[in-house]
Protein backbone atom coordinates (compact mmCIF):
# COMPACT_ATOMS: atom_id res chain seq x y z
CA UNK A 1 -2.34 18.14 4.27
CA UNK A 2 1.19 17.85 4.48
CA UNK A 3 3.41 14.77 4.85
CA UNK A 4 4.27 16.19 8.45
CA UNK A 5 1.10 16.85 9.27
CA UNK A 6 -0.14 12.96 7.73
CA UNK A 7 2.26 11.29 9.43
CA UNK A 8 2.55 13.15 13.34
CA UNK A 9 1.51 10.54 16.03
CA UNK A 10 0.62 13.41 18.34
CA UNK A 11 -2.73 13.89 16.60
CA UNK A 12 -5.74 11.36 16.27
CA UNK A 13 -6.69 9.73 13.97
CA UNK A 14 -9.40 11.29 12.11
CA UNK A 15 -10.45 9.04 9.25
CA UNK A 16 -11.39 11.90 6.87
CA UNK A 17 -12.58 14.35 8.91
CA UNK A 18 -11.51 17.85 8.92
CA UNK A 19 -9.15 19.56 10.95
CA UNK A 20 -9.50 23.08 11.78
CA UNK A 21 -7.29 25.44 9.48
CA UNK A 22 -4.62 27.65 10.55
CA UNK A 23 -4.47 31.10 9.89
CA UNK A 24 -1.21 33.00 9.03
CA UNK A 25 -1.20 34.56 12.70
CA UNK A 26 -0.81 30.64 14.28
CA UNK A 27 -4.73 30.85 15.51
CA UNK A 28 -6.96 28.57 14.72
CA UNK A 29 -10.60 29.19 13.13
CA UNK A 30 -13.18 26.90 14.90
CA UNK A 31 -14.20 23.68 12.54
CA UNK A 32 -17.30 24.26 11.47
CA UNK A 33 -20.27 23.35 13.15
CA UNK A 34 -21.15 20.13 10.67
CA UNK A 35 -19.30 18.37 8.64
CA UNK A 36 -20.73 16.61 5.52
CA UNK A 37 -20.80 12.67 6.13
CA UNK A 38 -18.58 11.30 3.16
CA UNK A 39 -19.01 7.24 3.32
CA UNK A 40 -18.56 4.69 0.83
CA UNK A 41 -21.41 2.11 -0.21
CA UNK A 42 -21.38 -1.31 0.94
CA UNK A 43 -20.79 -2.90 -2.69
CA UNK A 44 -17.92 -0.67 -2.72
CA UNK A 45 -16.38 -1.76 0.99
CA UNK A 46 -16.87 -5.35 0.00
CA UNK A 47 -15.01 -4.97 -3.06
CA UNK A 48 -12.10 -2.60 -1.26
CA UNK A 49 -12.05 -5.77 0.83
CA UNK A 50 -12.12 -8.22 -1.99
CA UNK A 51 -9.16 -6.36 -4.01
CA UNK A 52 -6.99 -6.06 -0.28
CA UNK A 53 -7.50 -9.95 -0.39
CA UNK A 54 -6.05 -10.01 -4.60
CA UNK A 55 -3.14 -8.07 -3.39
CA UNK A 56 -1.86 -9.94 -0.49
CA UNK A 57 -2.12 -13.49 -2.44
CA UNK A 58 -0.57 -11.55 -6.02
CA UNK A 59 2.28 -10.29 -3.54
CA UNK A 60 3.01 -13.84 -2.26
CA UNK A 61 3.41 -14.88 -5.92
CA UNK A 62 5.56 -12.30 -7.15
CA UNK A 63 7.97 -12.75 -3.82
CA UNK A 64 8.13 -16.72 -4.91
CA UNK A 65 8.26 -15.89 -8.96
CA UNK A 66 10.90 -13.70 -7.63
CA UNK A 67 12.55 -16.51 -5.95
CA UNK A 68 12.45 -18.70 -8.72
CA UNK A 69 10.11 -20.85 -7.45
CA UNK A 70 6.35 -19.70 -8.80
CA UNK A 71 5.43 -23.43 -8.86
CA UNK A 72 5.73 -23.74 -5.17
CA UNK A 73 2.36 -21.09 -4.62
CA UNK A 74 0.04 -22.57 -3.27
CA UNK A 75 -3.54 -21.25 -1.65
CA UNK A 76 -4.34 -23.25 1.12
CA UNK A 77 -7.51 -22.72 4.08
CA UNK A 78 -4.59 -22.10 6.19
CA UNK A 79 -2.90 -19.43 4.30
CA UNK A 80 -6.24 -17.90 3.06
CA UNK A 81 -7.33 -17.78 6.58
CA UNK A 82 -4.36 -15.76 7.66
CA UNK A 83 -5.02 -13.59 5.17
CA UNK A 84 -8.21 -12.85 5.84
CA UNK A 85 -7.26 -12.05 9.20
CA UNK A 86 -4.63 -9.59 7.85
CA UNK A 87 -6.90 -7.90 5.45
CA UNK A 88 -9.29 -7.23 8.49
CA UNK A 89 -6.81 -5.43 10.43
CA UNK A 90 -5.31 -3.35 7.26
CA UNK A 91 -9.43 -2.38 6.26
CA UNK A 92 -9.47 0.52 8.49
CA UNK A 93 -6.14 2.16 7.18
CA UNK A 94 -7.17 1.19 3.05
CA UNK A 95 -10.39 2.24 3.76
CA UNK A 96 -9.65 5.90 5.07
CA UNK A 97 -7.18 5.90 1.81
CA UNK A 98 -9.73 5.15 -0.30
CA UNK A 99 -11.90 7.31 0.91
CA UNK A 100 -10.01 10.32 0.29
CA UNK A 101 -9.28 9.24 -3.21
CA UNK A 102 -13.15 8.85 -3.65
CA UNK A 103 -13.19 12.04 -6.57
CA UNK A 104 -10.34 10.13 -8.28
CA UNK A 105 -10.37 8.05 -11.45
CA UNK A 106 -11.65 3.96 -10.64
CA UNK A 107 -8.35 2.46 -11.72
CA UNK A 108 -6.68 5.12 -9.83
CA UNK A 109 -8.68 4.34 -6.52
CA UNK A 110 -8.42 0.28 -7.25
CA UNK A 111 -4.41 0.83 -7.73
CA UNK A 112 -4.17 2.60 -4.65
CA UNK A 113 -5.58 -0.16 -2.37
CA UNK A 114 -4.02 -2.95 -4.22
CA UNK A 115 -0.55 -0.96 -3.79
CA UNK A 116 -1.57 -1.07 -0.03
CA UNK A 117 -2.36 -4.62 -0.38
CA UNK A 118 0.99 -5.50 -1.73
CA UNK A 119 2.37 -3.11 1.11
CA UNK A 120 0.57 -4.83 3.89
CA UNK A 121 1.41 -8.52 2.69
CA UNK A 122 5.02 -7.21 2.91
CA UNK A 123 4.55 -5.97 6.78
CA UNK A 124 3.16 -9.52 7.42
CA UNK A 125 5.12 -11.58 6.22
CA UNK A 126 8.38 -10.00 7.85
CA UNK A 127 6.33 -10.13 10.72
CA UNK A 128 5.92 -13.70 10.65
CA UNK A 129 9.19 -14.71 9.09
CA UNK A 130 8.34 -16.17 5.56
């Protein structure tokens, strides 16, 4: 896939499923007729979750080490509760990453959804002004 073709809005979102290839004359070939189900276990979901969650708070800490202040971080109900919440909507997104890094090396995969983590926590808290 190509970065064009990853990031045009015009097409849906297809979570890992295949596309139908192009030949060199601009046809298409039809997609074939079934598709291998490729889904991760449940232990492994959970802990995609569970290492979305790490990110977020280690991305808070580096922006307040950053700011000279790493004293001031803090995990409150409030804060982990928001996170929580933020994790939940960014699960879809890590989830289809992480699913086509499935053949890839485990620290690879775990580094790509923490980097997503750390991306996310970044989206929020402009978002919310902090």
């Amino acid at each position: 896939m190509s970065i064009r073709g990853y990031f045009d809005l015009s097409q849906p979102a297809t979570f890992g499923a295949r596309r139908p290839a192009s030949t060199a004359s601009g046809a298409q070939t039809p997609a074939p007729t079934s598709i291998p189900s490729r889904q991760l276990t449940l232990a492994w979901q959970i802990a995609i979750y569970f290492i979305l969650l790490g990110a977020i708070v280690a991305s808070r800490f580096l922006d307040l080490y950053r700011a000279g202040v790493p004293f001031a971080f803090q995990l409150d109900w409030a804060y982990l509760s928001f996170i929580a919440i933020c994790s939940l909507l960014a699960f879809p997104v890590v989830y289809d990453k992480a699913l086509l890094s499935k053949d890839q090396p485990f620290f690879l995969q775990i580094g790509l959804i923490f980097t997503a983590g750390m991306g996310w926590e970044k989206i929020v808290s402009t978002a919310v002004g902090k």
